[in-house]
C-alpha atoms as a PDB file:
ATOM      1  CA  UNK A   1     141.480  11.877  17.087  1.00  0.00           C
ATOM      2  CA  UNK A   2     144.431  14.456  17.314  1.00  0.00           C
ATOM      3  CA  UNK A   3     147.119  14.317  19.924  1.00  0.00           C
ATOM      4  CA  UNK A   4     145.877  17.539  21.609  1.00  0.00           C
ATOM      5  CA  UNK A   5     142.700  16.505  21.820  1.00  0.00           C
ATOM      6  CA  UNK A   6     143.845  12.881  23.604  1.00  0.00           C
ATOM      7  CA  UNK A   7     145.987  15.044  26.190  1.00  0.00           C
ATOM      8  CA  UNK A   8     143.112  17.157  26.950  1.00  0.00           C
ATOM      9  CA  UNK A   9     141.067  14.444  27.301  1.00  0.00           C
ATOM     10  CA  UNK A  10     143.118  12.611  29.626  1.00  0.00           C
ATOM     11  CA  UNK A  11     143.765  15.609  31.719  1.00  0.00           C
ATOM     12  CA  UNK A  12     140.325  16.651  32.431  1.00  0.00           C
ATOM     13  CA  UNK A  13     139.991  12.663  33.425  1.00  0.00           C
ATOM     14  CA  UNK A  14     142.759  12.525  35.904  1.00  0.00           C
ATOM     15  CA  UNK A  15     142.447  16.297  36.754  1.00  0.00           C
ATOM     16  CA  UNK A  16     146.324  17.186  35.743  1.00  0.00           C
ATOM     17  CA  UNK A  17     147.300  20.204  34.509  1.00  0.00           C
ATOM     18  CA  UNK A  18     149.179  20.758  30.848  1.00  0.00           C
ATOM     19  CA  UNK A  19     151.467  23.142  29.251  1.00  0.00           C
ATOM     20  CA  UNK A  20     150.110  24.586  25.561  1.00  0.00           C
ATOM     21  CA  UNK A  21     151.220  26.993  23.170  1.00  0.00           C
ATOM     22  CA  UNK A  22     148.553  29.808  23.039  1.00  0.00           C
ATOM     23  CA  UNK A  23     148.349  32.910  20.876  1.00  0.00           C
ATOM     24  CA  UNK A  24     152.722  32.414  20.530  1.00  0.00           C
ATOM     25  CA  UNK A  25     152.872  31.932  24.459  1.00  0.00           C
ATOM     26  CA  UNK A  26     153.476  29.237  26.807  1.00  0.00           C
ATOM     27  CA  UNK A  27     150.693  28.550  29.185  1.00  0.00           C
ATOM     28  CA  UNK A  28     149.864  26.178  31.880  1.00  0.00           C
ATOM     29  CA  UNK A  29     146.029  24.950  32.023  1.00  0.00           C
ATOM     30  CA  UNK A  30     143.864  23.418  34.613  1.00  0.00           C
ATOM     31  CA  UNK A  31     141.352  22.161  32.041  1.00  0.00           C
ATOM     32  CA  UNK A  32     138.040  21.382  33.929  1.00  0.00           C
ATOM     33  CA  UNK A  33     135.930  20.999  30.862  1.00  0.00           C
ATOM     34  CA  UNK A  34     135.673  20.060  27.121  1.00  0.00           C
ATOM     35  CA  UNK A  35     132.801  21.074  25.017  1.00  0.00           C
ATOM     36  CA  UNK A  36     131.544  21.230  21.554  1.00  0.00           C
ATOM     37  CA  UNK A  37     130.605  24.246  20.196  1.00  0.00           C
ATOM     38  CA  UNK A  38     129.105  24.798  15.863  1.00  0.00           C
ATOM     39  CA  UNK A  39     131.375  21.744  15.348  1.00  0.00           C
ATOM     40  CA  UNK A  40     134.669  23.479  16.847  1.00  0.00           C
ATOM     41  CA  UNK A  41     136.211  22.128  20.160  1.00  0.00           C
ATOM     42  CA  UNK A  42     136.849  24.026  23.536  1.00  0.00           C
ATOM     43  CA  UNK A  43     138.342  23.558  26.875  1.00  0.00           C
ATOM     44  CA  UNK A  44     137.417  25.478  29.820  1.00  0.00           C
ATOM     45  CA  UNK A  45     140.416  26.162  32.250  1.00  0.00           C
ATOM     46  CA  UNK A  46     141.905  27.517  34.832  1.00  0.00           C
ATOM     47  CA  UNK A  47     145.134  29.743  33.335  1.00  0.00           C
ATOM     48  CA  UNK A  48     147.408  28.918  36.251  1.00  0.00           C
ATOM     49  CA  UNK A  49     150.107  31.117  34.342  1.00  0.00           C
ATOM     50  CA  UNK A  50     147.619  34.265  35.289  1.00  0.00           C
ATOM     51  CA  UNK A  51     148.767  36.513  38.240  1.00  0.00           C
ATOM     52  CA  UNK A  52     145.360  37.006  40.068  1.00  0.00           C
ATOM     53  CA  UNK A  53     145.422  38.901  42.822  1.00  0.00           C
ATOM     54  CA  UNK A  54     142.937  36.503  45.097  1.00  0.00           C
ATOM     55  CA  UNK A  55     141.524  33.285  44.566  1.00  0.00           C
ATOM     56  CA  UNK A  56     138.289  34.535  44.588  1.00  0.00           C
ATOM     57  CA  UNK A  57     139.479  36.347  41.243  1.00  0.00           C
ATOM     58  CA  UNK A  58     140.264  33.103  39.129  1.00  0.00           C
ATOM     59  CA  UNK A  59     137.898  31.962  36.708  1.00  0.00           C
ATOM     60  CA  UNK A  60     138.015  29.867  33.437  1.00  0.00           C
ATOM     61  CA  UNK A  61     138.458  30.961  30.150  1.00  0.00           C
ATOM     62  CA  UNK A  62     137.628  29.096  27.253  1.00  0.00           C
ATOM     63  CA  UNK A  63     140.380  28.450  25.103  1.00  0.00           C
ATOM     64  CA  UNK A  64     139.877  26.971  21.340  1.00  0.00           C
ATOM     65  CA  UNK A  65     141.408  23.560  20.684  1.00  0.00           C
ATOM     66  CA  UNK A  66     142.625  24.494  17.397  1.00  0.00           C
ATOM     67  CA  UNK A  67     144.534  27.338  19.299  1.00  0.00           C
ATOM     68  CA  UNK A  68     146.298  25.120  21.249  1.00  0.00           C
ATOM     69  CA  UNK A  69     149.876  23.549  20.154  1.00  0.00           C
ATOM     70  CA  UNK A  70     152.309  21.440  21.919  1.00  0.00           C
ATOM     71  CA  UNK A  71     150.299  20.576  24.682  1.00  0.00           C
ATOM     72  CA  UNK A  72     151.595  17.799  27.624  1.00  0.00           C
ATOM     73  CA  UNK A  73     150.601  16.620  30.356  1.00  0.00           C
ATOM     74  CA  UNK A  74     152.191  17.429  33.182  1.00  0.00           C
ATOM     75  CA  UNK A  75     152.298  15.573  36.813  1.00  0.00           C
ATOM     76  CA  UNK A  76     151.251  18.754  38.776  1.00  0.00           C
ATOM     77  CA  UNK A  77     147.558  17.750  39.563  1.00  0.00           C
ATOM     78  CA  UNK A  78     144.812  20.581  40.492  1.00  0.00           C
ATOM     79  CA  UNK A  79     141.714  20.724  42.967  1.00  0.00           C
ATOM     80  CA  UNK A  80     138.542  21.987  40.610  1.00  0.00           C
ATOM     81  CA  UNK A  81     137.341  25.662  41.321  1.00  0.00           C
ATOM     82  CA  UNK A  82     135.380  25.583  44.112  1.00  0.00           C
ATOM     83  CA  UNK A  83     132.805  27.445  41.706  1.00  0.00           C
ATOM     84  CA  UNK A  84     132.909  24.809  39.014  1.00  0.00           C
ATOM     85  CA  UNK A  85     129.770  23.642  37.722  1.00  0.00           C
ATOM     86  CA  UNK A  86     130.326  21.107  35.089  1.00  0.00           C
ATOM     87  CA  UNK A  87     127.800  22.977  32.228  1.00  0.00           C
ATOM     88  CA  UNK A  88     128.388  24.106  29.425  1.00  0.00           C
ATOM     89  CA  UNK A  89     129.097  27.698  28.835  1.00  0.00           C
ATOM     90  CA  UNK A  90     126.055  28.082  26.567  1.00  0.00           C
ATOM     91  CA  UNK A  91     123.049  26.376  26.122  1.00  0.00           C
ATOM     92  CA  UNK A  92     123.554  25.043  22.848  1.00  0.00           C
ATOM     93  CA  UNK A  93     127.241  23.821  23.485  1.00  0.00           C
ATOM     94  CA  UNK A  94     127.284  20.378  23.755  1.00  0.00           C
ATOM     95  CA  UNK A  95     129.057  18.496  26.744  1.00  0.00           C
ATOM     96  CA  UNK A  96     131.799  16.205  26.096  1.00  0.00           C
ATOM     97  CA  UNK A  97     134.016  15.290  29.372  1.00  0.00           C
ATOM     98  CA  UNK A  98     133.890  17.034  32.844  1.00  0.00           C
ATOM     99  CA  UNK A  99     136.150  16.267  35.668  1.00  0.00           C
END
């Protein structure tokens, strides 16, 4: 199992938010969600790097694992979206951890 994939892992279990290289930039994730989809790996997060403009506003993306370098765990924790349900984004995704 790679490292990213381990840090992911553990911070959807502990519901902790990480820092990841994405697309050349630095985010910060609140990853609520990891899920399988035609044998490649997702997470479903909050980008807490995004300016919204209310909380209403914030939503999950899903970001590819294989996208994601350098990622650690940080000790910031994070409350789930109060809209979170813990399904996948498409039917034939397949579930793998939920906070």
């Amino acid at each position: 199992m790679n490292e990213n994939r381990l840090t992911l892992m553990e911070a959807i279990a502990r519901k902790r938010a990480i820092v990841a290289r994405y697309n050349g930039s630095e985010i910060k994730l609140a990853p609520h969600l990891m899920f399988e989809r035609r044998g490649d790996l997702f997470v479903s997060a909050l980008n807490m790097s995004k300016d919204w403009r209310t909380d209403d506003e914030r939503k999950l993306g899903q970001f590819k694992l294989a996208g994601l370098g350098g990622t650690a765990l940080l000790d910031e924790r994070f409350e789930p979206l109060p809209s979170f349900d813990a399904a996948t984004p498409r039917s034939d995704d397949t579930l793998i951890l939920a906070i």
